[in-house]
C-alpha atoms as a PDB file:
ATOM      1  CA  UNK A   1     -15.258 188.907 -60.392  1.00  0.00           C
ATOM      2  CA  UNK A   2     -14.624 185.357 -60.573  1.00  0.00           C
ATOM      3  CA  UNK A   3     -15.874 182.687 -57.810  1.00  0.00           C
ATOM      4  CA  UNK A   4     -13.500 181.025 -56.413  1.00  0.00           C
ATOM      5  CA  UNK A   5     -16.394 177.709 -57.236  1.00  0.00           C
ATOM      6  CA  UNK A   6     -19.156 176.762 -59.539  1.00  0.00           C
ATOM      7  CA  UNK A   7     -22.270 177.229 -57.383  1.00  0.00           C
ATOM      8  CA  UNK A   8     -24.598 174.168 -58.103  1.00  0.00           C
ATOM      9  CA  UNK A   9     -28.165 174.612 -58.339  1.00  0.00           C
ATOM     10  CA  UNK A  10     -30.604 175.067 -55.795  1.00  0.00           C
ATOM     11  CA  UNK A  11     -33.276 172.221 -55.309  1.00  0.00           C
ATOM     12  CA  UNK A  12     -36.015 173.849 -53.786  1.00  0.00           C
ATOM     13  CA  UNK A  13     -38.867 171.257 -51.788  1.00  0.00           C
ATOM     14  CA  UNK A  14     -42.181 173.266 -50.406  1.00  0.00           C
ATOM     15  CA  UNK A  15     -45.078 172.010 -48.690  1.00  0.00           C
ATOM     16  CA  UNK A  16     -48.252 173.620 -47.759  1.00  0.00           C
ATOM     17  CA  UNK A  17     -49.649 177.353 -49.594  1.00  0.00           C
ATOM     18  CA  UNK A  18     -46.185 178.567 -50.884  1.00  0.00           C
ATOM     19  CA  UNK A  19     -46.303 181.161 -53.571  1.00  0.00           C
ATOM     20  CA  UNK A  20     -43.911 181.096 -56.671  1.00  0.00           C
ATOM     21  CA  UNK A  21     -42.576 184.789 -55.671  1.00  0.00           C
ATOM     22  CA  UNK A  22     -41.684 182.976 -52.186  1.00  0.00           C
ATOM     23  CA  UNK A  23     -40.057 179.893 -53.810  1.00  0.00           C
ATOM     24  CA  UNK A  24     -37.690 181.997 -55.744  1.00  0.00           C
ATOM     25  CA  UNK A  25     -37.117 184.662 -53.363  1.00  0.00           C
ATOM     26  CA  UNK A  26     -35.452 181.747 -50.694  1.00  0.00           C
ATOM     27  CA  UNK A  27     -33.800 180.008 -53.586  1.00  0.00           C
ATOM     28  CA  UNK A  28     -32.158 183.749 -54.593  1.00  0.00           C
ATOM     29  CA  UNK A  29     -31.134 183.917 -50.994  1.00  0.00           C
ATOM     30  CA  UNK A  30     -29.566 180.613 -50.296  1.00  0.00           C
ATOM     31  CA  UNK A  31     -27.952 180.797 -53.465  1.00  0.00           C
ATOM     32  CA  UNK A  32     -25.957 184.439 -52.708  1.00  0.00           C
ATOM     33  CA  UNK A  33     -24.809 182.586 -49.800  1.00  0.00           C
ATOM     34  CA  UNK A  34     -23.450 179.300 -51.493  1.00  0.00           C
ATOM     35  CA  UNK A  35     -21.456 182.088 -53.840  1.00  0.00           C
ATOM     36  CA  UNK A  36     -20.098 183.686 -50.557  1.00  0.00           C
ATOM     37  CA  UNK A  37     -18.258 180.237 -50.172  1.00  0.00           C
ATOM     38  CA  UNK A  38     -14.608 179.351 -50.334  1.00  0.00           C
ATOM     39  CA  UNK A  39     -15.346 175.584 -50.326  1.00  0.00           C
ATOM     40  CA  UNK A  40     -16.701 173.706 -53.611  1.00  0.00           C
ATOM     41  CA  UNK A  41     -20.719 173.819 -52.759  1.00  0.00           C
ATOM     42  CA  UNK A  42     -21.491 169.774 -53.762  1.00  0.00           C
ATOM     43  CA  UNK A  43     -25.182 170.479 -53.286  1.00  0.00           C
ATOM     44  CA  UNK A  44     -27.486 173.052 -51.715  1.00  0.00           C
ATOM     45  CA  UNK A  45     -31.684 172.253 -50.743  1.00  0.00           C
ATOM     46  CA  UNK A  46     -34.546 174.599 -49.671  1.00  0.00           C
ATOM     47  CA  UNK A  47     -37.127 173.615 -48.015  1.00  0.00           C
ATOM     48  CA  UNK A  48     -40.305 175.537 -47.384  1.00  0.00           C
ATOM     49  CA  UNK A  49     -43.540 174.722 -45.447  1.00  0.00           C
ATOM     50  CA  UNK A  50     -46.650 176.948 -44.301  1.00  0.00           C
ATOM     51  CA  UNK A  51     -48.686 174.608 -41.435  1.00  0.00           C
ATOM     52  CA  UNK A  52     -52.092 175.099 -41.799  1.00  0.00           C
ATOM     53  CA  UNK A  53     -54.653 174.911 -39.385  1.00  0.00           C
ATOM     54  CA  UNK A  54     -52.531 175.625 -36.656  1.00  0.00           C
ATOM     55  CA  UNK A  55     -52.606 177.573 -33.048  1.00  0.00           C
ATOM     56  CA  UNK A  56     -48.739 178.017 -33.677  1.00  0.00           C
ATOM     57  CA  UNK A  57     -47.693 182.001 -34.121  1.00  0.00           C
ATOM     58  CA  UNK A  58     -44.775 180.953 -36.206  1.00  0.00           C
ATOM     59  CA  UNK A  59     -46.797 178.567 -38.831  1.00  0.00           C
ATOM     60  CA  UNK A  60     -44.212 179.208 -41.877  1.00  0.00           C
ATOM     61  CA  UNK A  61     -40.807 176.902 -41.441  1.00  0.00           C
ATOM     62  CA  UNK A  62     -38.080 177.639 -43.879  1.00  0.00           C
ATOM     63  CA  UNK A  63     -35.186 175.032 -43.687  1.00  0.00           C
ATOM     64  CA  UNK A  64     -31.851 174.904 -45.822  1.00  0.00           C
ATOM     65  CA  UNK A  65     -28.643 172.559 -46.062  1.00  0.00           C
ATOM     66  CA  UNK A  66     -25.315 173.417 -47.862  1.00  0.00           C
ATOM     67  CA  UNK A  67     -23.145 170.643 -48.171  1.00  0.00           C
ATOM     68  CA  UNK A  68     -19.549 172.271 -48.209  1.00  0.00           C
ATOM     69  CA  UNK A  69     -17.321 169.805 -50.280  1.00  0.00           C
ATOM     70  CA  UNK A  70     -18.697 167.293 -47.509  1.00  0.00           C
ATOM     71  CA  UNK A  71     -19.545 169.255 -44.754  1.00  0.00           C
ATOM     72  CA  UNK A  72     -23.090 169.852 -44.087  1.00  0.00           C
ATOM     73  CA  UNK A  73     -23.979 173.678 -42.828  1.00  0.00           C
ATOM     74  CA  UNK A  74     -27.748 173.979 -41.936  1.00  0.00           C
ATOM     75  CA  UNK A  75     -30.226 176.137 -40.511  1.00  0.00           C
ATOM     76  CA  UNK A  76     -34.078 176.287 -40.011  1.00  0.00           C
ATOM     77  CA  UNK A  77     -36.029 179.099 -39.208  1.00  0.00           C
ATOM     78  CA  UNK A  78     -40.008 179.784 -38.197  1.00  0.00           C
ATOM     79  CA  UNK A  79     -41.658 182.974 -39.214  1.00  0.00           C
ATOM     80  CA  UNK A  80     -45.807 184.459 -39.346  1.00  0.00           C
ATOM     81  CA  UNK A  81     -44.934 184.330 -43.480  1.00  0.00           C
ATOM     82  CA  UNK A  82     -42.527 182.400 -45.333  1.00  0.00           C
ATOM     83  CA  UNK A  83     -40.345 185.558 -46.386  1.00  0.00           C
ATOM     84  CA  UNK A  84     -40.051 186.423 -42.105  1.00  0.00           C
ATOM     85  CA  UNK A  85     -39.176 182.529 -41.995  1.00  0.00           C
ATOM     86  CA  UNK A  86     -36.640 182.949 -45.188  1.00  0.00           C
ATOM     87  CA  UNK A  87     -34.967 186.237 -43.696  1.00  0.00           C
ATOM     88  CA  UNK A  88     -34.158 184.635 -40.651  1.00  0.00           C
ATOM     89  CA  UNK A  89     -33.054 181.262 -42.596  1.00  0.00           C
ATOM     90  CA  UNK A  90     -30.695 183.656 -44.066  1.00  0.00           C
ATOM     91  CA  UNK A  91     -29.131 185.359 -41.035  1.00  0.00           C
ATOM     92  CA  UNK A  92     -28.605 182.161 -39.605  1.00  0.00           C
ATOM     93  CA  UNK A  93     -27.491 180.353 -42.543  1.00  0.00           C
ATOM     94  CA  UNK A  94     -25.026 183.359 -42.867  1.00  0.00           C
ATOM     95  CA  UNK A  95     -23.698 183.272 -39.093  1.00  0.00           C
ATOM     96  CA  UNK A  96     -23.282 178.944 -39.392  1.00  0.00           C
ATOM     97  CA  UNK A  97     -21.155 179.999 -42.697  1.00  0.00           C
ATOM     98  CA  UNK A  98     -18.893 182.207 -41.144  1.00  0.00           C
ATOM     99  CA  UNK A  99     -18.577 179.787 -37.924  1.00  0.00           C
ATOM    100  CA  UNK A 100     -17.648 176.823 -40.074  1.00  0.00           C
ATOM    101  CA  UNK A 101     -15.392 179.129 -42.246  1.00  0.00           C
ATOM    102  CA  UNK A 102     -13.780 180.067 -39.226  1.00  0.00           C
ATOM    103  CA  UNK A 103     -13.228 176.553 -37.273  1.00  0.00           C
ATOM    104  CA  UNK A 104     -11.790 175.709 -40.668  1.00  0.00           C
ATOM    105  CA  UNK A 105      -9.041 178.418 -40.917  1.00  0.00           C
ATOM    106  CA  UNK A 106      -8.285 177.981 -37.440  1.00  0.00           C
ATOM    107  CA  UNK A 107      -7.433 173.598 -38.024  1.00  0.00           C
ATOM    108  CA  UNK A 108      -5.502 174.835 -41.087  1.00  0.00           C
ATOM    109  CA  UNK A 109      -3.563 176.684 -38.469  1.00  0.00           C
ATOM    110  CA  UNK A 110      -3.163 174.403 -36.113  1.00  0.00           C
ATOM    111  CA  UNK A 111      -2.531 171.760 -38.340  1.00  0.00           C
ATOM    112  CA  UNK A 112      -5.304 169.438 -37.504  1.00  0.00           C
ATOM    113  CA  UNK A 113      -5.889 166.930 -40.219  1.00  0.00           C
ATOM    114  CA  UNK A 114      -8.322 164.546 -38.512  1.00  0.00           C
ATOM    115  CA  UNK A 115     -11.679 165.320 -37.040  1.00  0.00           C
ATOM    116  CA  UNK A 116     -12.493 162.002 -35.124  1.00  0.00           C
ATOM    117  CA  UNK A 117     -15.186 161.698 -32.591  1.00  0.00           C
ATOM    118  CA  UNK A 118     -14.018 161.290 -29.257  1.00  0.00           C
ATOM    119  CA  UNK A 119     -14.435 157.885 -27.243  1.00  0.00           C
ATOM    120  CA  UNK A 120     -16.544 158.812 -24.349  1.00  0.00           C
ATOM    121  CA  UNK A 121     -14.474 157.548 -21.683  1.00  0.00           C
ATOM    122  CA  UNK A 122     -16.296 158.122 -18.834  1.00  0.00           C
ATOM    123  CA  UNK A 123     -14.271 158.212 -15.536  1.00  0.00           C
ATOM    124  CA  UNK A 124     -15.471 154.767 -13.321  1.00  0.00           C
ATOM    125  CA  UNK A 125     -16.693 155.289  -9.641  1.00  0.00           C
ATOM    126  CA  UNK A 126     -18.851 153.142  -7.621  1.00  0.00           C
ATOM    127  CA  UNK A 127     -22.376 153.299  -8.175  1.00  0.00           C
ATOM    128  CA  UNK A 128     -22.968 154.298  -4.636  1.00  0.00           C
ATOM    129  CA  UNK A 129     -20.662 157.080  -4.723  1.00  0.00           C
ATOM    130  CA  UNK A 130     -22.223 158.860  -7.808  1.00  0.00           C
ATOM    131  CA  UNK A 131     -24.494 161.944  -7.359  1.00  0.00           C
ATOM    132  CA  UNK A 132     -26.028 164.487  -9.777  1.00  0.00           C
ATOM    133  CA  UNK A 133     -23.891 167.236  -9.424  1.00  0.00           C
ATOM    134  CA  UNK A 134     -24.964 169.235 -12.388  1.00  0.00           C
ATOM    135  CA  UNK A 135     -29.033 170.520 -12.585  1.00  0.00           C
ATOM    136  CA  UNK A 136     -29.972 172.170 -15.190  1.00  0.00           C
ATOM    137  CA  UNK A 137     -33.427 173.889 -15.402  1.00  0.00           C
ATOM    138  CA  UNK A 138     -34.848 175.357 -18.869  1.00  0.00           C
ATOM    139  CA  UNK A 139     -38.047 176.636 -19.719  1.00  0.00           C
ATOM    140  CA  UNK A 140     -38.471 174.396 -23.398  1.00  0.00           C
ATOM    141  CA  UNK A 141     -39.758 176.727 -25.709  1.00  0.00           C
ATOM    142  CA  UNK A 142     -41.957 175.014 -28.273  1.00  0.00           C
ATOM    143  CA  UNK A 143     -39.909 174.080 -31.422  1.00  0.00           C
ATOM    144  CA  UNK A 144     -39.998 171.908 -34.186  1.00  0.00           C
ATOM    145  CA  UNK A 145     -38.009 168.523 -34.384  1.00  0.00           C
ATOM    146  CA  UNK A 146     -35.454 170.118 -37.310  1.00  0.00           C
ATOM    147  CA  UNK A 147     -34.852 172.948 -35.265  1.00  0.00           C
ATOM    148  CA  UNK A 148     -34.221 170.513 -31.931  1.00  0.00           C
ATOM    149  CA  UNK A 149     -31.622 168.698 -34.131  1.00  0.00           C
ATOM    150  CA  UNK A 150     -30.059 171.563 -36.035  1.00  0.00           C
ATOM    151  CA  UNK A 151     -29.343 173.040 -32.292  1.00  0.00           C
ATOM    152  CA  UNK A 152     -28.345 170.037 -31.396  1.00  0.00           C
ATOM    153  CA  UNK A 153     -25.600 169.953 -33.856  1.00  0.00           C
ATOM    154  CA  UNK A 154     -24.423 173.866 -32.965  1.00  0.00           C
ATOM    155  CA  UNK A 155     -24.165 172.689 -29.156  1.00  0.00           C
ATOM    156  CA  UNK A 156     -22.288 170.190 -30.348  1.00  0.00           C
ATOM    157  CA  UNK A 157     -24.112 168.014 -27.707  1.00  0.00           C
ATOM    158  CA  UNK A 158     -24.866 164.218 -27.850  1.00  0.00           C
ATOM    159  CA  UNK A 159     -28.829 165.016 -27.350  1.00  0.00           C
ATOM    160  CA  UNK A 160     -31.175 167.500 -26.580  1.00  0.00           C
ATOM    161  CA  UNK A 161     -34.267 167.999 -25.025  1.00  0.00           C
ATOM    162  CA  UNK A 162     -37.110 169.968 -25.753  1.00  0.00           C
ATOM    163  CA  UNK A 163     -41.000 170.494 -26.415  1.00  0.00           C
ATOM    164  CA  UNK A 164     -42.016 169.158 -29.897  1.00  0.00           C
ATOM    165  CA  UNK A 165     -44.249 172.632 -31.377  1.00  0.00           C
ATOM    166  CA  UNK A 166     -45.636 169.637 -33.939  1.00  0.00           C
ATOM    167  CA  UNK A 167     -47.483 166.985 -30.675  1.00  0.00           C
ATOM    168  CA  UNK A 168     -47.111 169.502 -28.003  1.00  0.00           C
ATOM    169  CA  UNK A 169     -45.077 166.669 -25.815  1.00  0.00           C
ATOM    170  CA  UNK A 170     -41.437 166.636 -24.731  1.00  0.00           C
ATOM    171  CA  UNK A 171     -38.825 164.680 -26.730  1.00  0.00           C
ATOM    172  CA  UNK A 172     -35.160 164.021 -27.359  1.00  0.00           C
ATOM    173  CA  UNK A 173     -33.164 164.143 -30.585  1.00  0.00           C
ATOM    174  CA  UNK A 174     -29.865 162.306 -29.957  1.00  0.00           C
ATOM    175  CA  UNK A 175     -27.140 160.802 -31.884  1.00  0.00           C
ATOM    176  CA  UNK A 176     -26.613 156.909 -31.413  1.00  0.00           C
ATOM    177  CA  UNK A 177     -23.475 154.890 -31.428  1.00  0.00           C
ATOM    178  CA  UNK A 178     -23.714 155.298 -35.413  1.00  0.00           C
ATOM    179  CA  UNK A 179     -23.555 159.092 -34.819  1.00  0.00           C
ATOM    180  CA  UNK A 180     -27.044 158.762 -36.528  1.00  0.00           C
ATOM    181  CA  UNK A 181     -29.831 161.265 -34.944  1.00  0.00           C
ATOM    182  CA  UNK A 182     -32.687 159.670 -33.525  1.00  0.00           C
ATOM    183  CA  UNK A 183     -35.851 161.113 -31.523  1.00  0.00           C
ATOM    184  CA  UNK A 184     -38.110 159.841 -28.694  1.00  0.00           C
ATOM    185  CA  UNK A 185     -40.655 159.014 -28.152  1.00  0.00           C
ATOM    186  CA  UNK A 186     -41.902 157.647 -31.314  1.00  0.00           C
ATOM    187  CA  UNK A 187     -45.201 159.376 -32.690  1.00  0.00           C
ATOM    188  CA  UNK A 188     -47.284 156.546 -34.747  1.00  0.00           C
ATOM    189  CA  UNK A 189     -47.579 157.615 -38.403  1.00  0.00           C
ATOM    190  CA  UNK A 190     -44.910 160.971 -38.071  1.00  0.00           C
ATOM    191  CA  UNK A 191     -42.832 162.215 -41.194  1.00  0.00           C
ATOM    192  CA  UNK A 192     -39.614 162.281 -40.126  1.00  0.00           C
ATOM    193  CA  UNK A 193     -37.061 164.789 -42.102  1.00  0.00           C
ATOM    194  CA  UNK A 194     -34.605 163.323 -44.507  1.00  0.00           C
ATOM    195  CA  UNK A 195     -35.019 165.817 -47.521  1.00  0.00           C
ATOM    196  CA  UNK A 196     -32.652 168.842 -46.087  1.00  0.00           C
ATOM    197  CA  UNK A 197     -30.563 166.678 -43.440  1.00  0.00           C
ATOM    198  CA  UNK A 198     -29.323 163.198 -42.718  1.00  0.00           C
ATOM    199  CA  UNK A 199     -32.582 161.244 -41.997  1.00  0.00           C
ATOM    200  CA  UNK A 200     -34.280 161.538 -38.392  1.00  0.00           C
ATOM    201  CA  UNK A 201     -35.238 158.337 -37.035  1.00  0.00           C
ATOM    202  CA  UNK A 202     -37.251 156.646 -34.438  1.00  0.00           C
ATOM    203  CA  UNK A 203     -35.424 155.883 -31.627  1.00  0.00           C
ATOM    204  CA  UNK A 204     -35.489 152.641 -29.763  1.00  0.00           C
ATOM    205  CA  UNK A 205     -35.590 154.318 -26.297  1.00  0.00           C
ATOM    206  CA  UNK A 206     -38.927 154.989 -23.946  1.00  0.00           C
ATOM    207  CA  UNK A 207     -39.788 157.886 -22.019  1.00  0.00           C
ATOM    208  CA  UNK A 208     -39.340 155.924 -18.527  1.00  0.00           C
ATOM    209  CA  UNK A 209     -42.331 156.388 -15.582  1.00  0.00           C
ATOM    210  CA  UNK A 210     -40.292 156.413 -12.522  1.00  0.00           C
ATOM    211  CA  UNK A 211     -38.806 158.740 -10.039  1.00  0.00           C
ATOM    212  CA  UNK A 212     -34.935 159.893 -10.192  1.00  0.00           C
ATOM    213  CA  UNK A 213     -33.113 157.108  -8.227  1.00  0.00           C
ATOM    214  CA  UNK A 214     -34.913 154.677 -10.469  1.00  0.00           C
ATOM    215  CA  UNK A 215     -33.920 156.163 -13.386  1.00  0.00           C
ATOM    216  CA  UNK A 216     -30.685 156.224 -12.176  1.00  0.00           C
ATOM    217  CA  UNK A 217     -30.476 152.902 -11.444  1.00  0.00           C
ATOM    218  CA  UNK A 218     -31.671 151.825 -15.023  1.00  0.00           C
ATOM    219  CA  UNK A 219     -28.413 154.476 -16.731  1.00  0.00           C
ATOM    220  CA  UNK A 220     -25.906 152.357 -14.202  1.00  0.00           C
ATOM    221  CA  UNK A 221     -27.157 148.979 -15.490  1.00  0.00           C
ATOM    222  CA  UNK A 222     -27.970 149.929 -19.495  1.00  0.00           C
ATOM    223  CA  UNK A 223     -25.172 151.111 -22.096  1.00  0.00           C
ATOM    224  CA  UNK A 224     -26.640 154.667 -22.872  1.00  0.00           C
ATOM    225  CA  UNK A 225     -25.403 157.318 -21.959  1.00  0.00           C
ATOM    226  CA  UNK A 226     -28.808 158.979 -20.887  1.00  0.00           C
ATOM    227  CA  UNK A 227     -32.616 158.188 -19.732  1.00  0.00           C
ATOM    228  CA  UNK A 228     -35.552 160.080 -20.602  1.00  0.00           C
ATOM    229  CA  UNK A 229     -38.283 159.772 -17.881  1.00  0.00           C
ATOM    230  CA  UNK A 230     -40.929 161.429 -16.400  1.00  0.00           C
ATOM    231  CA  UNK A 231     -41.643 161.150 -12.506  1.00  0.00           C
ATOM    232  CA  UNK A 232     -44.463 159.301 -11.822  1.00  0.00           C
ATOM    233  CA  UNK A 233     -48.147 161.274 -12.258  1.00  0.00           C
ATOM    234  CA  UNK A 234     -46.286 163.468 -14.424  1.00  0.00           C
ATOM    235  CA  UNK A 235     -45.511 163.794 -18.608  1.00  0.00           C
ATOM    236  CA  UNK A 236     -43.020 166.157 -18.535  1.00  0.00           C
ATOM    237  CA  UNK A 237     -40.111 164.657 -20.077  1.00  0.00           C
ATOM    238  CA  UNK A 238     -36.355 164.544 -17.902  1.00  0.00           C
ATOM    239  CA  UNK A 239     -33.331 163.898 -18.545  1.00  0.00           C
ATOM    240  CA  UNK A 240     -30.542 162.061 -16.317  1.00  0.00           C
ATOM    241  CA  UNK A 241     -27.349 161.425 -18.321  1.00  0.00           C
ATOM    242  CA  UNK A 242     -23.352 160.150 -17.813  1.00  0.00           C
ATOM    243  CA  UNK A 243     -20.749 162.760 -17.213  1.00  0.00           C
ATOM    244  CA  UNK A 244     -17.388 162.239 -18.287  1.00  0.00           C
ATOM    245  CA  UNK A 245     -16.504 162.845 -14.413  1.00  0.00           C
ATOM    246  CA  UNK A 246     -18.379 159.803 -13.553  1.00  0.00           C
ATOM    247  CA  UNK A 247     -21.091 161.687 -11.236  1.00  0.00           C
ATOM    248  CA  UNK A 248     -24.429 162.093 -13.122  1.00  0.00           C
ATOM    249  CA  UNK A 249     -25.914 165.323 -14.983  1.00  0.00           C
ATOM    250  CA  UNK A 250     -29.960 166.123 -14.797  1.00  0.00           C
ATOM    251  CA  UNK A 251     -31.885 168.444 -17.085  1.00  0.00           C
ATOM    252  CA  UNK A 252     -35.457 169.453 -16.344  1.00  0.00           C
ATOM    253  CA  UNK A 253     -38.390 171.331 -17.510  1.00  0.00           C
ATOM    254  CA  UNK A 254     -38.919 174.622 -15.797  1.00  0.00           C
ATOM    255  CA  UNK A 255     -42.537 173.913 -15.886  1.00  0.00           C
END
């Protein structure tokens, strides 16, 4: 059978106690599912890494990214070994194929050409008129900052909050007005990812001391379109964002 593309090879990047059968075993995998494309595959990366010395029960991270003739499909996945982590990169990677496949037959149909990012265009009412009327509550399972930004990207949300697995401390991965993702707080000397995604960055925003009005009052008077903050006496990480309604949204820690 012929493909319907020439597959490109496989660059594969590991880090930690990764044995040669486990290299090739993920490269074998995220290569069957480049050849299960119908798009020109302009470059495909592994990456592998086994934390050591750590209280985590997932210490083995297996990470890919498939650019699709300019479309970037990624997953990440954690695992006790780096073939559990690589069989679940591969379920996922295979379910983010089939989704873009999909959202790609379904603009042929349509006949969308262009796939611009909206303006924001948030609706304008006084500042003493706007309330939170959305509160969301989540429990933040511990995960690690590419797995924050890759679910980030299959929210299709602006940011996201959760607890880094990494520094144990809450953080937010967001995309700036460059549609460039960023993270806060900053932690000194941290390797951000670049090898398997566009690069991570520091953000220039601070997690904010002060209780909800406050913050508040600093999202009416800034540009962003959220503020992370903690109430005071307290690290856990909040956020209070725009909605396009005008009124304001709130997510929370559970605990």
């Amino acid at each position: 059978m012929v493909k319907p593309h020439a597959i490109c090879d496989v660059e594969l990047l590991a880090k930690g106690g990764v044995r040669s059968d486990e290299r090739d075993y993920a490269v074998r995998k995220v290569r069957a599912q480049c050849e299960l494309g119908h798009e020109p595959v302009l470059s495909a990366v592994v990456k592998l890494r086994l934390r050591e010395k750590t209280t985590l029960d997932l210490p083995a991270i297996a990470e890919a990214s498939i650019d699709l003739n300019g479309v970037a499909v990624r997953a990440h996945a954690a695992g006790q070994t780096i073939t559990e982590a690589v069989d679940q990169l591969d379920e996922r990677l295979s379910r983010r194929l089939r989704r873009h496949r999909k959202r790609l037959e379904d603009r042929r149909r349509s006949g969308e050409v262009n796939n611009s990012h909206r303006s924001p265009g948030y609706s304008a009412i006084p500042a003493e008129e706007r309330q939170v009327v959305r509160h969301k509550t989540l429990a933040l399972h511990p995960m690690t900052l590419e797995e924050a930004a890759d679910e980030m990207e299959q929210l299709d949300h602006d940011f996201f909050l959760f607890l880094d697995a990494d520094h144990d401390i809450d953080r937010v991965v967001y995309h700036n007005d460059l549609r460039k993702i960023c993270v806060v707080p900053e932690v000194a000397d941290e390797e951000l990812p670049g090898n398997t995604r566009p690069p991570i960055t520091a953000g220039r925003l601070v997690l904010n001391h002060l209780p909800l009005n406050d913050a508040k009052v600093l999202l009416d008077e800034s540009d962003e379109p959220f503020v992370f903050f903690a109430d005071p006496g307290s690290n856990r990480g909040q956020v209070v964002y725009r909605r396009f309604d005008g009124h304001y949204g709130l997510i929370t820690p559970s605990d």
